[in-house]
C-alpha atoms as a PDB file:
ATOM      1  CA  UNK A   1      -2.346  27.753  25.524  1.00  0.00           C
ATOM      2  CA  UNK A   2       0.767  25.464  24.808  1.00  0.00           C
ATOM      3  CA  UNK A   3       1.026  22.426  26.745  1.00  0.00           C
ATOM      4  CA  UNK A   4       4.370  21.872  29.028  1.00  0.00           C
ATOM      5  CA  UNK A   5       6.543  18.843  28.144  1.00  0.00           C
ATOM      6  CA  UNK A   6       9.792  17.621  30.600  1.00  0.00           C
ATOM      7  CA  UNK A   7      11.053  14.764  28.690  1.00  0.00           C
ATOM      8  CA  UNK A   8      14.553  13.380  28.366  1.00  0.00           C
ATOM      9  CA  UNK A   9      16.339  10.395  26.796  1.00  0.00           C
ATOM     10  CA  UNK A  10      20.016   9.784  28.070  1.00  0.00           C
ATOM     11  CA  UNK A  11      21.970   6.468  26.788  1.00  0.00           C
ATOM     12  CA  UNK A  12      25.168   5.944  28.814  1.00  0.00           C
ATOM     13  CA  UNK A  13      27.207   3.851  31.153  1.00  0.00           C
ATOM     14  CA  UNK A  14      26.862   3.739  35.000  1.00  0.00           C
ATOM     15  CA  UNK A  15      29.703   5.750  36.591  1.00  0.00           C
ATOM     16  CA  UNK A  16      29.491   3.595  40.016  1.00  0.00           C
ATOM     17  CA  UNK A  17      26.731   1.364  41.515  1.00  0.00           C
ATOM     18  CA  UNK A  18      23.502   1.771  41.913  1.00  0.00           C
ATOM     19  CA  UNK A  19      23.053   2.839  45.534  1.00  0.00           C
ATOM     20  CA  UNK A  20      19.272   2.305  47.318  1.00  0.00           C
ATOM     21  CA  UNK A  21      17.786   3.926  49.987  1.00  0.00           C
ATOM     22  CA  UNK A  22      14.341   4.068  51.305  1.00  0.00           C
ATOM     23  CA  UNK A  23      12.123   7.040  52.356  1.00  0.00           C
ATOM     24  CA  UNK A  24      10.057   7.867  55.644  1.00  0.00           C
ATOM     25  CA  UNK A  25       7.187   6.750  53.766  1.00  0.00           C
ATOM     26  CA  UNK A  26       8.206   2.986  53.204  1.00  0.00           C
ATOM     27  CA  UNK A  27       9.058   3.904  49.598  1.00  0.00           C
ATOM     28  CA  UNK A  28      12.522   2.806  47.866  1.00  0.00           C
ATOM     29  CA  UNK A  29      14.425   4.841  46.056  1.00  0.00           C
ATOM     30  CA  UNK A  30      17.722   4.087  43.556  1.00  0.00           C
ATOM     31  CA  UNK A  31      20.323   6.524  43.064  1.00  0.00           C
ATOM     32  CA  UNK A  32      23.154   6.045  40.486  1.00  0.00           C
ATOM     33  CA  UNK A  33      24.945   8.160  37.778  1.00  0.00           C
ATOM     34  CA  UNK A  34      25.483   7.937  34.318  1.00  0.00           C
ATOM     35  CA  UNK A  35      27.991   8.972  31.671  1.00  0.00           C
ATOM     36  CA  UNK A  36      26.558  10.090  27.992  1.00  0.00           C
ATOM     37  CA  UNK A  37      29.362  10.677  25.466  1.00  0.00           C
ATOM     38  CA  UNK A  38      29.602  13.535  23.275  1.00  0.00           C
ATOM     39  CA  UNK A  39      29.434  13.208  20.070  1.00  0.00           C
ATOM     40  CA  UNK A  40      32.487  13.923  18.007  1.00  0.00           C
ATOM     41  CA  UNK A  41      34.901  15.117  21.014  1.00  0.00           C
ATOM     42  CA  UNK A  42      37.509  12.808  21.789  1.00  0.00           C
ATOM     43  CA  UNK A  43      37.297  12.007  25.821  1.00  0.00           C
ATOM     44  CA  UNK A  44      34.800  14.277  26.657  1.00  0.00           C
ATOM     45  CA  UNK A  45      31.553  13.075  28.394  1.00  0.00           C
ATOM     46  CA  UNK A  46      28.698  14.892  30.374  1.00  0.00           C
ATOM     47  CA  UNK A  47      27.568  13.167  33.520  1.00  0.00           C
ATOM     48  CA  UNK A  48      23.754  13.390  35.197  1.00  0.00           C
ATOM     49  CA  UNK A  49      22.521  11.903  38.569  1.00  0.00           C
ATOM     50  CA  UNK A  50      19.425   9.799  37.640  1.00  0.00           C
ATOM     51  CA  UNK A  51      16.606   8.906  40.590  1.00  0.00           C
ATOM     52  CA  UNK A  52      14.758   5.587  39.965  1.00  0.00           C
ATOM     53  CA  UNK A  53      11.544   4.660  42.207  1.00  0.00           C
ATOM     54  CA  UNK A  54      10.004   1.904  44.098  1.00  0.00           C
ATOM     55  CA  UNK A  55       9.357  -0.960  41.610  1.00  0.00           C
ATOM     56  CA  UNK A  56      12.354   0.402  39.124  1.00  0.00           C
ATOM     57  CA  UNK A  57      14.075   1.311  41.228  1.00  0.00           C
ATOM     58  CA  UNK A  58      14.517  -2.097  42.730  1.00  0.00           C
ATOM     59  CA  UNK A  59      15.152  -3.271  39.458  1.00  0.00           C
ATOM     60  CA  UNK A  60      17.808  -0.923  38.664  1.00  0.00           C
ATOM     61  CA  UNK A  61      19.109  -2.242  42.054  1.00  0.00           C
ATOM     62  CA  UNK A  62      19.040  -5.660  41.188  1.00  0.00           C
ATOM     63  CA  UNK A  63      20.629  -5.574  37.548  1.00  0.00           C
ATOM     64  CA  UNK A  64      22.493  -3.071  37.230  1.00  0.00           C
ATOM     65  CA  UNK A  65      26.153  -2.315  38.021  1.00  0.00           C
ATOM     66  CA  UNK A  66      28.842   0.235  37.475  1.00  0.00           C
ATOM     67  CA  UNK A  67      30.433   0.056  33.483  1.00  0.00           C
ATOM     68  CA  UNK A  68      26.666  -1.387  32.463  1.00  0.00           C
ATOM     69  CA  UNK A  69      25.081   0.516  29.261  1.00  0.00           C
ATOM     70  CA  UNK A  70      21.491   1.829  29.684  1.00  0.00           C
ATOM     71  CA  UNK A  71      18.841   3.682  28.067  1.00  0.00           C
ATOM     72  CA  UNK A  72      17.032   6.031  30.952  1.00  0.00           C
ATOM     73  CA  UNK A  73      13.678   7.838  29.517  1.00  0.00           C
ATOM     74  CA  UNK A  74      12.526  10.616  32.191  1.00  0.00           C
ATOM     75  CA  UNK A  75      11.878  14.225  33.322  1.00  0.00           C
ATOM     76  CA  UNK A  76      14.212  16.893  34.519  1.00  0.00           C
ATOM     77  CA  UNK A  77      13.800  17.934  38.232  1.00  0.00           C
ATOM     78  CA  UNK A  78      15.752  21.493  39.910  1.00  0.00           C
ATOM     79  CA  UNK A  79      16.162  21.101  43.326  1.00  0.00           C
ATOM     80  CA  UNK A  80      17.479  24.222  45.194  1.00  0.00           C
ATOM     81  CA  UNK A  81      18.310  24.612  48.865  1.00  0.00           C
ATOM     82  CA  UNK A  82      20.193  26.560  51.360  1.00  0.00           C
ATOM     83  CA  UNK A  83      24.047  25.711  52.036  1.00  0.00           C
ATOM     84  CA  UNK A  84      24.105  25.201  55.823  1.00  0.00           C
ATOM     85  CA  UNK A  85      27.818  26.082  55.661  1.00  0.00           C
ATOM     86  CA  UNK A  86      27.816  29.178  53.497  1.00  0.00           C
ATOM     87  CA  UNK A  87      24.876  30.385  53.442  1.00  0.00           C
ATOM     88  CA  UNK A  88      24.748  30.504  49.515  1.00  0.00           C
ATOM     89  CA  UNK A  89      22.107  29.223  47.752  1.00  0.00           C
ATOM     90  CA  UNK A  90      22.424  26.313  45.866  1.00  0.00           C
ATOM     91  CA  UNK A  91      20.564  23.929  43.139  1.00  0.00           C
ATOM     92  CA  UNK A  92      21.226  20.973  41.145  1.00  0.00           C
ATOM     93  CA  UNK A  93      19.533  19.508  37.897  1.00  0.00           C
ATOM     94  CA  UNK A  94      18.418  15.787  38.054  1.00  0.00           C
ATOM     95  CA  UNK A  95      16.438  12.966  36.461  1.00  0.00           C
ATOM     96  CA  UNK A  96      13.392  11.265  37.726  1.00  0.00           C
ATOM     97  CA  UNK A  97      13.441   8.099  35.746  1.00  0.00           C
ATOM     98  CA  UNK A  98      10.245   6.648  34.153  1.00  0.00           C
ATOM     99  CA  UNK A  99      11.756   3.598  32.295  1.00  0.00           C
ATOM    100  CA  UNK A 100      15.262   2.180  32.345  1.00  0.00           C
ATOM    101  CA  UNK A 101      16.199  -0.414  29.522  1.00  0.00           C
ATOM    102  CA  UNK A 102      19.082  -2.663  30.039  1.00  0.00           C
ATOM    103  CA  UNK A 103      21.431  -2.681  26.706  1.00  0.00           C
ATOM    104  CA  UNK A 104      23.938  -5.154  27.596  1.00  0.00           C
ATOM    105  CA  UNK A 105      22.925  -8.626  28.575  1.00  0.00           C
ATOM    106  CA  UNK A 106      22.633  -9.946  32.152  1.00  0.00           C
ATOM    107  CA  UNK A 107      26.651 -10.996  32.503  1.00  0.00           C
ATOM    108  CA  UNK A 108      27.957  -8.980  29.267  1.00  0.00           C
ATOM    109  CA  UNK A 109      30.134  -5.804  29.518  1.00  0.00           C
ATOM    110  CA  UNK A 110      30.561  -5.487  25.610  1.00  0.00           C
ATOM    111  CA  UNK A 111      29.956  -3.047  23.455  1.00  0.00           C
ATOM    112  CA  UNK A 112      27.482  -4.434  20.906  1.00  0.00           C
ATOM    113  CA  UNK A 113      25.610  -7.295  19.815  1.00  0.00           C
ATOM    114  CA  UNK A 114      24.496  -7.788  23.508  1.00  0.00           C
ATOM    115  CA  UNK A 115      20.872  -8.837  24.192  1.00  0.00           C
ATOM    116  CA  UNK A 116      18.661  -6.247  24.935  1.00  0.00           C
ATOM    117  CA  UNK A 117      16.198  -6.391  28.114  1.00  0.00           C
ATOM    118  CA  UNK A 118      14.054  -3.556  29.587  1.00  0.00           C
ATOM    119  CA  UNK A 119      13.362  -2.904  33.695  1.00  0.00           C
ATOM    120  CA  UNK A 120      10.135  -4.780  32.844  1.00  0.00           C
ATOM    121  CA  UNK A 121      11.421  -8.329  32.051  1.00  0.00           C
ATOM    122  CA  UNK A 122      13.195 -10.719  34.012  1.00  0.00           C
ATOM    123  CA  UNK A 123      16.441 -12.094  32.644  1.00  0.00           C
ATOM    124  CA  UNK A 124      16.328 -15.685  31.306  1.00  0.00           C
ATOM    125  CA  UNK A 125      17.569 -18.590  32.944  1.00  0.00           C
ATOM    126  CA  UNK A 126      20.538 -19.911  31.289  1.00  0.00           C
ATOM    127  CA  UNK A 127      20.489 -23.481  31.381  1.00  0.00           C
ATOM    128  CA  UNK A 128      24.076 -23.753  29.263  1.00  0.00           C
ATOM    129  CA  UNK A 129      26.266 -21.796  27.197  1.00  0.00           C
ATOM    130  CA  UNK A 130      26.772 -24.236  24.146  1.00  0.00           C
ATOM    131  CA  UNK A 131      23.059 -25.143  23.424  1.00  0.00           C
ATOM    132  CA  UNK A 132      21.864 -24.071  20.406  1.00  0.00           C
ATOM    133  CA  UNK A 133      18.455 -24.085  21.809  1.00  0.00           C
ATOM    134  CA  UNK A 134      17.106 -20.597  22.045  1.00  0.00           C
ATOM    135  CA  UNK A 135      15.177 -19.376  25.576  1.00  0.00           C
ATOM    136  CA  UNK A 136      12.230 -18.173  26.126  1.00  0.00           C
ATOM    137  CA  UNK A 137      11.923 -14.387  27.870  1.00  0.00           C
ATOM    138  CA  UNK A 138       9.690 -14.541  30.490  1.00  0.00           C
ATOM    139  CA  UNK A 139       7.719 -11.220  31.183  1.00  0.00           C
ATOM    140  CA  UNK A 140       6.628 -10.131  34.325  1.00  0.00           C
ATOM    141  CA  UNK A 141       4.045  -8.026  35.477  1.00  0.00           C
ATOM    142  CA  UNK A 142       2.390  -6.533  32.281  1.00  0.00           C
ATOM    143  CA  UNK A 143      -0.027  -3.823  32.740  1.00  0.00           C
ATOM    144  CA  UNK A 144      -3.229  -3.474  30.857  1.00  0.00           C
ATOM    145  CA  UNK A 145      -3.880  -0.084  30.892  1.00  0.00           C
ATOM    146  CA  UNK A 146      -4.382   2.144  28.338  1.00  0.00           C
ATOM    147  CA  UNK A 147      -1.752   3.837  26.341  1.00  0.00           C
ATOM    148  CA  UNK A 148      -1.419   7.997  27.064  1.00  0.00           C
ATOM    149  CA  UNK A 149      -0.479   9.243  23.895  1.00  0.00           C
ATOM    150  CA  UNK A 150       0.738  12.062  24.766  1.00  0.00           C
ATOM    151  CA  UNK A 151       4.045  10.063  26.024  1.00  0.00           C
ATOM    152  CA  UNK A 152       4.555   8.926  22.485  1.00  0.00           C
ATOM    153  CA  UNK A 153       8.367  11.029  21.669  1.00  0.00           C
ATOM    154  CA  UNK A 154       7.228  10.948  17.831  1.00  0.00           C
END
């Protein structure tokens, strides 16, 4: 029998803030939106509602902002639900985030050429703008456990 795979890659730009909010359970949640281009047709962009948890989910909170470009590697979830008002039922797609890279740089808006930093590193401290001395990137919180291969996209 055939394995199930949920699995989606969206890159886009935050369509407002990253809002948090934290569950009965003590856990934090961050909610924010992105916008992924189409390909080809001028103006036209689809737009999903991603869900980022506890420790990336603070880190979404802490970096990110509306306009900022990101990569957001996840799985689809269908919520449905009863509308208190009509009756009807209702349902709505959305992403459960497992990894969130940063493509512009900490205080960049551009396009390209930005530095490129993932939820798992911390953001260099700049100590000018016109040294030609280049910074270290100082990792936090690495995790040795094993690789699942089965999350490997290739």
């Amino acid at each position: 029998m055939a394995k199930s795979i949920n699995q989606v890659i969206l890159m886009g730009r935050l369509t407002r803030d990253p809002e948090q909010r934290t569950t009965t359970g003590g856990k934090t949640i961050a909610s924010f939106s992105i916008a992924v281009d189409r390909g080809g047709e001028s103006d036209a962009a689809d737009f999903f509602e991603i869900t980022a948890w506890e420790k990336l989910g603070d880190l979404v909170i802490q970096y990110l902002g509306k306009g900022r470009r990101v990569l957001v590697q996840g799985r689809l979830r269908q919520d449905s639900w009863d509308d208190k008002e009509t009756g009807k039922k209702r349902s709505r797609v959305e992403v459960t985030a497992t990894d969130v890279t940063f493509l512009d740089g900490p205080n960049s808006d551009s396009e390209g050429g930005a530095p490129r930093s993932s939820a798992q590193t911390s953001y260099p401290k700049s100590s000018s703008s016109n040294s030609s001395k280049s910074e270290d990137v100082v990792i936090e919180d690495i995790e040795d456990k094993p690789i699942d291969l089965s999350e490997i996209p290739f």
